[in-house]
C-alpha atoms as a PDB file:
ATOM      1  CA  UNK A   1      -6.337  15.936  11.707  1.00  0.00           C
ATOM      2  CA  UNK A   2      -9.417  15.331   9.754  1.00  0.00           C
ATOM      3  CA  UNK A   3     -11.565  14.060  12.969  1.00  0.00           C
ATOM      4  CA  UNK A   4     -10.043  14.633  16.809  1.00  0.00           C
ATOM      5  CA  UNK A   5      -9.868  11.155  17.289  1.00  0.00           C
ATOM      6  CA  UNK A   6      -7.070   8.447  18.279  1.00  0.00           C
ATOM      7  CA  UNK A   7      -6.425   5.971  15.321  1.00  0.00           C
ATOM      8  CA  UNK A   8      -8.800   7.152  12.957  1.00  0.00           C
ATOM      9  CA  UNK A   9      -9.833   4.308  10.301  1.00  0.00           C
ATOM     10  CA  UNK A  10     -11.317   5.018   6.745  1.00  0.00           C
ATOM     11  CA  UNK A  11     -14.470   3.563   8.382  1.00  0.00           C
ATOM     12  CA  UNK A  12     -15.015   6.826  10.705  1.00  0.00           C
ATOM     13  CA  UNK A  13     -14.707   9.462   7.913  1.00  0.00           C
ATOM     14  CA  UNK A  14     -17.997  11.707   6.681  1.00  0.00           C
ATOM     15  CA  UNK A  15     -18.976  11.138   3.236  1.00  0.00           C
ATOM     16  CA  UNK A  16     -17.298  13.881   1.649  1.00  0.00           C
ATOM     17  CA  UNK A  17     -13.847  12.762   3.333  1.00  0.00           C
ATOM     18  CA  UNK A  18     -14.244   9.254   2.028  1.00  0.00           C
ATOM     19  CA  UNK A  19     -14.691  10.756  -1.179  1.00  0.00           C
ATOM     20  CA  UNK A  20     -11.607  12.811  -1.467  1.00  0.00           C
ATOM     21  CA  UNK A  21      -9.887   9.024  -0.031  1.00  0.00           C
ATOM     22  CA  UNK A  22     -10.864   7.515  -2.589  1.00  0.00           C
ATOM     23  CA  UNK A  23      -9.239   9.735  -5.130  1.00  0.00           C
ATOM     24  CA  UNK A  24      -6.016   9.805  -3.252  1.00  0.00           C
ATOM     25  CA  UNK A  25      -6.012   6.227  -3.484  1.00  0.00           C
ATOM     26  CA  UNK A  26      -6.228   5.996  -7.100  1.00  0.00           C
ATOM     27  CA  UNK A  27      -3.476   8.908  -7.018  1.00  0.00           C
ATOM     28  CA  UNK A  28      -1.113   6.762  -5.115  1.00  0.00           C
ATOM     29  CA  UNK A  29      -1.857   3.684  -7.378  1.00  0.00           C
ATOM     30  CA  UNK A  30      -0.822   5.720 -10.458  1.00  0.00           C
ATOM     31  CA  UNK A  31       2.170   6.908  -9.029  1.00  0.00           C
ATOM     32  CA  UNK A  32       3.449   3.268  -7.635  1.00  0.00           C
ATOM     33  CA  UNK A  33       2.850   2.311 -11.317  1.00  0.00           C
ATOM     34  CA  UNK A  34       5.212   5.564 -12.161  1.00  0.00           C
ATOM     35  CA  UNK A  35       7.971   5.034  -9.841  1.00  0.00           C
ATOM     36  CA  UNK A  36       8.165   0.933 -10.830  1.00  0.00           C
ATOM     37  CA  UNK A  37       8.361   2.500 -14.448  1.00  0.00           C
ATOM     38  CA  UNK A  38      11.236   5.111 -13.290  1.00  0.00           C
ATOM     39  CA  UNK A  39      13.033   1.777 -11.217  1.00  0.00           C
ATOM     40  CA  UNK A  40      13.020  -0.561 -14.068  1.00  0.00           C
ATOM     41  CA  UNK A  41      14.266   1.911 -16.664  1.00  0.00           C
ATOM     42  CA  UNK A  42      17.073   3.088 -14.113  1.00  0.00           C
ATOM     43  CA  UNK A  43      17.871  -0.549 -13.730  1.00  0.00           C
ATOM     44  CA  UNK A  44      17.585  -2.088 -16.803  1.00  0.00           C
ATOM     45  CA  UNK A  45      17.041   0.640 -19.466  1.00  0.00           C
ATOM     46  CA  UNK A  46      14.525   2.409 -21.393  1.00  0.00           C
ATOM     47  CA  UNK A  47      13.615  -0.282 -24.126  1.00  0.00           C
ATOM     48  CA  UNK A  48      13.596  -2.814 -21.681  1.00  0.00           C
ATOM     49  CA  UNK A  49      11.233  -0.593 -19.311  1.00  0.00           C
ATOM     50  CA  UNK A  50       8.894   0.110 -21.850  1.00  0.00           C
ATOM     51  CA  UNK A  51       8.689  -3.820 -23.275  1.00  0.00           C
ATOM     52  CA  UNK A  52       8.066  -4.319 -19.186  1.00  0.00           C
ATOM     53  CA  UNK A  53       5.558  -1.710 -19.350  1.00  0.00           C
ATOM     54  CA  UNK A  54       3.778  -3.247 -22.592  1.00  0.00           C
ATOM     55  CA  UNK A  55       3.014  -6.305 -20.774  1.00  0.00           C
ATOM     56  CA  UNK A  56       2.435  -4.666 -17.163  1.00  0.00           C
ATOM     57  CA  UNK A  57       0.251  -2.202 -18.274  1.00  0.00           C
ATOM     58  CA  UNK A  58      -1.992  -4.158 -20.464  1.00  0.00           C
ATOM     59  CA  UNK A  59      -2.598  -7.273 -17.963  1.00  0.00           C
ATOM     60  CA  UNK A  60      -3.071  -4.368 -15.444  1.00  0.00           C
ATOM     61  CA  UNK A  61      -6.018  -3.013 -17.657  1.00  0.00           C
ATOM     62  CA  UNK A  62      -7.535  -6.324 -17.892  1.00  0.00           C
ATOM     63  CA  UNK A  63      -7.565  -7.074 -14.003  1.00  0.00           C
ATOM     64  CA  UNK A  64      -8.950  -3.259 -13.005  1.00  0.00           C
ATOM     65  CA  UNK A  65     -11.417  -3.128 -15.931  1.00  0.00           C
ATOM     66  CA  UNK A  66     -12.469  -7.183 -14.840  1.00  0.00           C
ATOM     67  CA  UNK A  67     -12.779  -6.279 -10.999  1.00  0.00           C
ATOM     68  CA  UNK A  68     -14.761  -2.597 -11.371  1.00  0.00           C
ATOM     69  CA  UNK A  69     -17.168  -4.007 -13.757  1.00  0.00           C
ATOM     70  CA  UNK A  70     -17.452  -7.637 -11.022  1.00  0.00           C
ATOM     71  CA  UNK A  71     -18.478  -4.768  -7.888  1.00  0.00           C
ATOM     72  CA  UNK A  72     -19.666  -2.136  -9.838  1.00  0.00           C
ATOM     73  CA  UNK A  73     -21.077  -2.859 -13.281  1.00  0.00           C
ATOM     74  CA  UNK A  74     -22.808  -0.127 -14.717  1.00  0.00           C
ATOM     75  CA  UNK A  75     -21.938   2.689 -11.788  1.00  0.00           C
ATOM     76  CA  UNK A  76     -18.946   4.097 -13.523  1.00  0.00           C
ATOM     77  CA  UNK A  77     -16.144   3.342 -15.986  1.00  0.00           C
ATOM     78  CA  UNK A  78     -13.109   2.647 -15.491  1.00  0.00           C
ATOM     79  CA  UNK A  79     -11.743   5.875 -17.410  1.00  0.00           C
ATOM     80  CA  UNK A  80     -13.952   8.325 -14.714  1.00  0.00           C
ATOM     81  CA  UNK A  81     -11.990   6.467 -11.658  1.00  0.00           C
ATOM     82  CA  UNK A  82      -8.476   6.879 -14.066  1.00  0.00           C
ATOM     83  CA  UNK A  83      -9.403  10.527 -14.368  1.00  0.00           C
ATOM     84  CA  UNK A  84     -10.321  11.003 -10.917  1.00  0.00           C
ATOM     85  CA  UNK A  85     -13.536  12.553 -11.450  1.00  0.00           C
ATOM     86  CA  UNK A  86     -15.686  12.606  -8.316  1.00  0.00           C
ATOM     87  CA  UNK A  87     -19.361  12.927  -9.915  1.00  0.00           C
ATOM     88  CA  UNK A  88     -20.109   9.091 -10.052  1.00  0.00           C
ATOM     89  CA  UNK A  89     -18.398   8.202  -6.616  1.00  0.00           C
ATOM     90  CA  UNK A  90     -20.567  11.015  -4.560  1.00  0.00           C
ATOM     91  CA  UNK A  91     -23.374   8.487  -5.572  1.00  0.00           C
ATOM     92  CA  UNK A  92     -22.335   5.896  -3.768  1.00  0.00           C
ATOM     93  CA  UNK A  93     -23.264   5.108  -0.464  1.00  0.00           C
ATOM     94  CA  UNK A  94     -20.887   4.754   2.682  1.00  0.00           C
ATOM     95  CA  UNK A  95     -20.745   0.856   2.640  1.00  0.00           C
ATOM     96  CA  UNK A  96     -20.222   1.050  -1.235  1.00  0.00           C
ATOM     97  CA  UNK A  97     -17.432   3.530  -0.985  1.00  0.00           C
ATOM     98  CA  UNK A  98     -15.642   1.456   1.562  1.00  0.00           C
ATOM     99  CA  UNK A  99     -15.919  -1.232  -0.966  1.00  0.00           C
ATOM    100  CA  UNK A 100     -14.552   0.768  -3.442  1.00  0.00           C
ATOM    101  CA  UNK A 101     -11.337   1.654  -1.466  1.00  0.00           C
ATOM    102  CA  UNK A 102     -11.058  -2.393  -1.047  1.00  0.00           C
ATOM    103  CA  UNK A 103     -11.272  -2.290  -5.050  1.00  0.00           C
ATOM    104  CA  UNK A 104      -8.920  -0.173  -5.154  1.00  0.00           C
ATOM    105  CA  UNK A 105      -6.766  -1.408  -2.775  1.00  0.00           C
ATOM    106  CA  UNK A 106      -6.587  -5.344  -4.588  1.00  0.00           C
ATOM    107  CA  UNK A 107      -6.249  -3.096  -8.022  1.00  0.00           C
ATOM    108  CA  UNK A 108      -2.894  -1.632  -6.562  1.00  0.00           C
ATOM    109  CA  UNK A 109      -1.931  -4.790  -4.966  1.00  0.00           C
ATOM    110  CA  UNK A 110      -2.287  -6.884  -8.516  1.00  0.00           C
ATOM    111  CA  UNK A 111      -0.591  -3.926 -10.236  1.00  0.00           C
ATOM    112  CA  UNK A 112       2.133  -3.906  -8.468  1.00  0.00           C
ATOM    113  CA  UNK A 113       2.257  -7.945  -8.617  1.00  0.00           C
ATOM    114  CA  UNK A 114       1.877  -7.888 -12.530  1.00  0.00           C
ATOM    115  CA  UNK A 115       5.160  -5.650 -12.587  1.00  0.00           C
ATOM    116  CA  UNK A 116       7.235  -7.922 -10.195  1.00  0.00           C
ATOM    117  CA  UNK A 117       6.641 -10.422 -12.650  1.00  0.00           C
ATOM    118  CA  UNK A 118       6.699  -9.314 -15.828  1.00  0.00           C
ATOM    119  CA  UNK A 119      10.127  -8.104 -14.723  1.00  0.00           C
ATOM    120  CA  UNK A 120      10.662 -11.765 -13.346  1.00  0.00           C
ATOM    121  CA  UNK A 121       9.749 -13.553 -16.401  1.00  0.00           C
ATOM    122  CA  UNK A 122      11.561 -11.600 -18.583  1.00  0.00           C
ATOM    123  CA  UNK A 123      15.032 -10.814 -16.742  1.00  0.00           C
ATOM    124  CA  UNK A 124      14.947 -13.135 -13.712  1.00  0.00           C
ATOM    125  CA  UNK A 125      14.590 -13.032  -9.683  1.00  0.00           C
ATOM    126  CA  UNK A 126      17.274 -10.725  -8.774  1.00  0.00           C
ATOM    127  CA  UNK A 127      16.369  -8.191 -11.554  1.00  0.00           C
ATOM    128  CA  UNK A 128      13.180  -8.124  -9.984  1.00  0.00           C
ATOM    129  CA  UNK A 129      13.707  -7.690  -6.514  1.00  0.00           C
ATOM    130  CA  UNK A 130      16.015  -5.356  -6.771  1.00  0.00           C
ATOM    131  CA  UNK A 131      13.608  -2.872  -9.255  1.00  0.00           C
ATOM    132  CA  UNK A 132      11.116  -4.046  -6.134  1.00  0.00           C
ATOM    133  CA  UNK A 133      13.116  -3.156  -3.508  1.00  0.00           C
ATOM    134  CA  UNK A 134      13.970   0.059  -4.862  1.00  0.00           C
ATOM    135  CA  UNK A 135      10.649   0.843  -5.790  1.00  0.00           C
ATOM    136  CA  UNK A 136       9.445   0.632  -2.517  1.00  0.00           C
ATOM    137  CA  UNK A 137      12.302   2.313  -1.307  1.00  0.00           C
ATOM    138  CA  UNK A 138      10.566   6.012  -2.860  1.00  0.00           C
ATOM    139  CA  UNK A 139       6.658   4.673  -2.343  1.00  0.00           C
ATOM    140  CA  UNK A 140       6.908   4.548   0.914  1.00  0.00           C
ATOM    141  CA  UNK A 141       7.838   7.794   2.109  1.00  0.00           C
ATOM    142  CA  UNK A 142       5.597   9.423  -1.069  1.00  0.00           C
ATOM    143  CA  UNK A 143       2.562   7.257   0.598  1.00  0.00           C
ATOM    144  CA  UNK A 144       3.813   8.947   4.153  1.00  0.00           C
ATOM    145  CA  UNK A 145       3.612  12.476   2.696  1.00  0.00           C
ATOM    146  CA  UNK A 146       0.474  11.355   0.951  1.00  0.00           C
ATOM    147  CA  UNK A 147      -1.437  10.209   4.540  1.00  0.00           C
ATOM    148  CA  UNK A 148      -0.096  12.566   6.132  1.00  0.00           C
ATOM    149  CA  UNK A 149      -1.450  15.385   3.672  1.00  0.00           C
ATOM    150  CA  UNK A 150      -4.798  14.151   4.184  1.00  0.00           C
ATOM    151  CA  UNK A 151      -5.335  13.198   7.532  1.00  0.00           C
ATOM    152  CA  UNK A 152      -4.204  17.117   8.051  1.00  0.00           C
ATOM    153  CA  UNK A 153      -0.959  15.206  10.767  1.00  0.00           C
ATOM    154  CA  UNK A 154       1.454  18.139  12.169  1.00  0.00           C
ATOM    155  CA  UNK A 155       5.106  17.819  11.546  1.00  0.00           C
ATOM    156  CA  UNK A 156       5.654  15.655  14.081  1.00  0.00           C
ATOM    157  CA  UNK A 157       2.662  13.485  15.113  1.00  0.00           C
ATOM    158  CA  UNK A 158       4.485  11.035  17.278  1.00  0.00           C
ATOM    159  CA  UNK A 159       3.536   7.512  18.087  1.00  0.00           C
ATOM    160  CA  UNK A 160      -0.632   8.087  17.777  1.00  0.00           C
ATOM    161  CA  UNK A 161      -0.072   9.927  14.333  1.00  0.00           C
ATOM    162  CA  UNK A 162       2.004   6.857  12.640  1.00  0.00           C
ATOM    163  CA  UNK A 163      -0.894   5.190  13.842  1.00  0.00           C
ATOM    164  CA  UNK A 164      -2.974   6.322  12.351  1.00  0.00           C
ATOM    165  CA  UNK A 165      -1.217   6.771   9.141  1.00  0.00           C
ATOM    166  CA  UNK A 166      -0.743   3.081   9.160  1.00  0.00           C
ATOM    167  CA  UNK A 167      -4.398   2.686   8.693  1.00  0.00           C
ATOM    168  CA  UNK A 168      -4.984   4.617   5.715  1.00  0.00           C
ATOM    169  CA  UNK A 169      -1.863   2.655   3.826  1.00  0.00           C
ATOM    170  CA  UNK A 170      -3.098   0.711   0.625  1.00  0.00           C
ATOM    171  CA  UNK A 171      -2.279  -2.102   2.929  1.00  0.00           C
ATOM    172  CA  UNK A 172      -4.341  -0.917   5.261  1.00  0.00           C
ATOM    173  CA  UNK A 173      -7.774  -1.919   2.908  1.00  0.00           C
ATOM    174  CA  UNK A 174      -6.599  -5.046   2.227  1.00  0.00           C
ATOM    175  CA  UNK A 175      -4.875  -7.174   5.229  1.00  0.00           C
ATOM    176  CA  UNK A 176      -5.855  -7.501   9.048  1.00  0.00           C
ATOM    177  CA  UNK A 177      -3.161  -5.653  11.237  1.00  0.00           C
ATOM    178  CA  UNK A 178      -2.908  -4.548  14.884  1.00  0.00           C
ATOM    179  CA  UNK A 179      -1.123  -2.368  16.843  1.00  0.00           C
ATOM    180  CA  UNK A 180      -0.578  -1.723  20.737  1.00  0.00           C
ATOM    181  CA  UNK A 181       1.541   0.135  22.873  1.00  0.00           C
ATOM    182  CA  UNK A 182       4.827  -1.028  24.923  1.00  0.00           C
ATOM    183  CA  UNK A 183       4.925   2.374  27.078  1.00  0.00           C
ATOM    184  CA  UNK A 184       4.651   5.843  25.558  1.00  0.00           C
ATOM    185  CA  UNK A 185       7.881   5.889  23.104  1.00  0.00           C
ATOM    186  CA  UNK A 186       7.295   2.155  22.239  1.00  0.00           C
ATOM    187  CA  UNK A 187       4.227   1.054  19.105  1.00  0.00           C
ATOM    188  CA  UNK A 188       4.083  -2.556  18.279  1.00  0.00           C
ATOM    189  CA  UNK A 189       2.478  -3.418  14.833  1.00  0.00           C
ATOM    190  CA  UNK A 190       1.560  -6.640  13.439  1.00  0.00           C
ATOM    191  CA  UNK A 191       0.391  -7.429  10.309  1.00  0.00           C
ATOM    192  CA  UNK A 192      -2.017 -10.448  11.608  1.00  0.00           C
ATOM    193  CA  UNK A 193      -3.186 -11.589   8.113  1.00  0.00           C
ATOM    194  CA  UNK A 194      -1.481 -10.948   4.800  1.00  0.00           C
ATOM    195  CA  UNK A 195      -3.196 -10.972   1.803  1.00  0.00           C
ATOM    196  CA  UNK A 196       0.300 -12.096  -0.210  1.00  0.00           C
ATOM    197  CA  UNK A 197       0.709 -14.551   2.326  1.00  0.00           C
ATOM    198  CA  UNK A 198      -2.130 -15.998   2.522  1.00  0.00           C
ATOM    199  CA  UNK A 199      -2.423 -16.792  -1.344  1.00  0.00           C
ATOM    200  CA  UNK A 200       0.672 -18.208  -1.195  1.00  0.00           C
ATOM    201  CA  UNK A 201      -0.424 -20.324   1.746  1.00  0.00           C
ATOM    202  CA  UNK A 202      -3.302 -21.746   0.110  1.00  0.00           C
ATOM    203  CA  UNK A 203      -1.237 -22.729  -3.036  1.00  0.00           C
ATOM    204  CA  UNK A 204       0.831 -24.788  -1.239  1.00  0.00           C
ATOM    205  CA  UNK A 205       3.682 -22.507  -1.133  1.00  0.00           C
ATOM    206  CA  UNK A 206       6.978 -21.249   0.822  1.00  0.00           C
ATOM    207  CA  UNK A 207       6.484 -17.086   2.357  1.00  0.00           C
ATOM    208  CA  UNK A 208       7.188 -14.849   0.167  1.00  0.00           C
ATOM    209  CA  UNK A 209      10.555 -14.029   1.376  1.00  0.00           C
ATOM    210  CA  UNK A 210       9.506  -9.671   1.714  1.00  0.00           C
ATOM    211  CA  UNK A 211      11.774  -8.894   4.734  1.00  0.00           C
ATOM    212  CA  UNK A 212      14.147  -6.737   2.504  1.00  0.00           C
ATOM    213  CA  UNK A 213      11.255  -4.270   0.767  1.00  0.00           C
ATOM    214  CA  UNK A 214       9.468  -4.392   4.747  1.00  0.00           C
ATOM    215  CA  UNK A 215      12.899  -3.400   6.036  1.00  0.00           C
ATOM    216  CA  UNK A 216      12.528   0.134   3.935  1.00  0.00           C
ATOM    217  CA  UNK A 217       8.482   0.246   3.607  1.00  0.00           C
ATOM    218  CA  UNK A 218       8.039   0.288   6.866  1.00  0.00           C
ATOM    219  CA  UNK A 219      11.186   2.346   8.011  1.00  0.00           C
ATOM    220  CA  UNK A 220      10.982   5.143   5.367  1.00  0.00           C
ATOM    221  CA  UNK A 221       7.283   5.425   5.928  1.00  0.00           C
ATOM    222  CA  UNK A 222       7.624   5.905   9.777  1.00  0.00           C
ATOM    223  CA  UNK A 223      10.599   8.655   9.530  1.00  0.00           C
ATOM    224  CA  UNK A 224       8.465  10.204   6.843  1.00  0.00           C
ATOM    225  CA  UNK A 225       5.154  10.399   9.436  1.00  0.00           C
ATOM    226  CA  UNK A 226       7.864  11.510  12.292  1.00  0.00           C
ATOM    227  CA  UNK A 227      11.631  12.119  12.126  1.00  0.00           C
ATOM    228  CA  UNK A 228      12.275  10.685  15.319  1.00  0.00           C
ATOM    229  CA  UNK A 229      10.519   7.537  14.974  1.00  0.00           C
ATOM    230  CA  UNK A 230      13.077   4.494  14.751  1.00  0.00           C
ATOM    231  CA  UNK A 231      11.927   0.888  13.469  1.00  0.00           C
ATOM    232  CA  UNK A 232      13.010  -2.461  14.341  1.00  0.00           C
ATOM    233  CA  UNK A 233      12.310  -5.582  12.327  1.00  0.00           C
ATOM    234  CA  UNK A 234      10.476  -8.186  14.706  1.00  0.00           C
ATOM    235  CA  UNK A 235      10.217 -10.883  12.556  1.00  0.00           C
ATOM    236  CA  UNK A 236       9.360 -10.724   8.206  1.00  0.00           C
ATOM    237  CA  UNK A 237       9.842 -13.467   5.735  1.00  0.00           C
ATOM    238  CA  UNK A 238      11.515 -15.500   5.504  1.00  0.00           C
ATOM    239  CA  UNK A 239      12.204 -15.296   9.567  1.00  0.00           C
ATOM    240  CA  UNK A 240       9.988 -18.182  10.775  1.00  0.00           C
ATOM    241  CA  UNK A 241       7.123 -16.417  12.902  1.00  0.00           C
ATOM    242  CA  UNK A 242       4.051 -17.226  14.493  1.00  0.00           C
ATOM    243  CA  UNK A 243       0.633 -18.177  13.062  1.00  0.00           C
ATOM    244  CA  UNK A 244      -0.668 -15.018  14.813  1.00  0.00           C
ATOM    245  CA  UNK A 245       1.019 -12.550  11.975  1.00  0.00           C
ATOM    246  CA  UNK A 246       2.910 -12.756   9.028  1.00  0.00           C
ATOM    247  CA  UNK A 247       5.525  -9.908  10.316  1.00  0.00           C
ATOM    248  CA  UNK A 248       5.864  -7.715  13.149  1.00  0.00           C
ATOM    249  CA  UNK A 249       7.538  -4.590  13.143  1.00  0.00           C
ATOM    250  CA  UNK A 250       8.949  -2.083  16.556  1.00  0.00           C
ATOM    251  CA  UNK A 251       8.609   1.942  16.587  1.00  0.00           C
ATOM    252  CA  UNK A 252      10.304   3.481  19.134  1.00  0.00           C
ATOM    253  CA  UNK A 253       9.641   7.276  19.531  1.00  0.00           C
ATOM    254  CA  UNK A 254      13.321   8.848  19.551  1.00  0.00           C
ATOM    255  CA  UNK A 255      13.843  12.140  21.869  1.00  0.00           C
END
């Protein structure tokens, strides 16, 4: 691992680590944006994934380009962070590179957003959640294999290296979540504020109903982190649930 310590955060790596986070982030956002291309094309066919594409892509542009400039006008560009070049993020202090993953993070979050409903608007609800669901269904464990490249994990980290791992998710720099242990084979995670959720919430409206996607997210990312890690669903939308978290999930370390 990257530092010998139990559920590392972002907020404990050096400065060069944070870095080299930073550009796996933006690696991980391109790819999402790649496999929801791949889904909707598989689904509904190539002109159809490229007219979903036109209209993804470009009100993607205009909601990265809008929130870099907001936090960092005049620090970089928004084609240095597409290209991944480092030179203009080793310039930036701790707290602003933190900030930056956050950027990131709500960049990812609305990207992934503006292709739910592009598909949506175009060839309805069930078209779109099932592109969604499917989507997730190969981000997940690519995120796994992503954290667990760079935190440096072994094969099979157990309990303490999932985590961990569930730290460094995109989620991870944009919603509150918790975690405790049962007993030694037994990780309980909550997800105590989400940022879907919460927009939703203050618009008046229903949960987003995300227990389908969380079913695979959470259970392909786990096996992907350790083999013998199980997961049970403790409550996800639209399963009523308490104000404490928005969903709740059960690893159990297998022998």
């Amino acid at each position: 691992m990257l530092q010998n310590k139990t559920n590392l955060k972002p907020a404990d790596l050096d400065d060069k680590a944070l870095t080299e986070f930073i550009i796996d982030m933006l690696h991980r956002m391109h790819v999402h944006e790649t496999l929801w291309f791949r889904e909707v094309e598989h689904q509904l066919g190539l002109e159809r994934a490229l007219n979903v594409m036109d209209i993804a892509w470009s009100k993607t542009k205009a909601i990265c380009g809008k929130r870099y400039e907001k936090e960092f006008s005049g620090v970089f560009d928004q084609y240095i962070l597409t290209a991944g070049h480092t030179g203009s993020i080793d310039m930036l202090s701790k707290d602003d590179k933190l900030k930056l993953c956050a950027c990131i993070a709500k960049n990812w979050l609305a990207q992934d957003g503006v292709w739910f409903q592009a598909v949506e608007n175009i060839y309805g609800m069930n078209d779109a959640k099932r592109c969604n669901d499917s989507t997730w269904a190969r981000f997940s464990p690519f995120e796994a294999w992503s954290v667990k490249r760079f935190l440096e994990l072994p094969d099979a980290p157990g309990l303490n290296g999932l985590e961990t791992a569930l730290n460094f998710r995109m989620y991870g720099m944009l919603n509150i979540q918790s975690s405790r242990y049962i007993d030694n084979n037994t990780l309980i995670f909550e997800m105590n504020e989400c940022r879907v959720q919460t927009a939703r919430s203050r618009k008046g409206l229903a949960d987003y109903p995300c227990k389908s996607a969380g079913l695979v997210e959470y259970s392909r990312f786990a096996e992907c982190i350790d083999s013998r890690i199980g997961t049970e669903c403790i409550g996800c939308p639209p399963d009523e649930h308490p104000c404490e978290w928005a969903c709740a999930w059960k690893f159990v370390l297998n022998s």
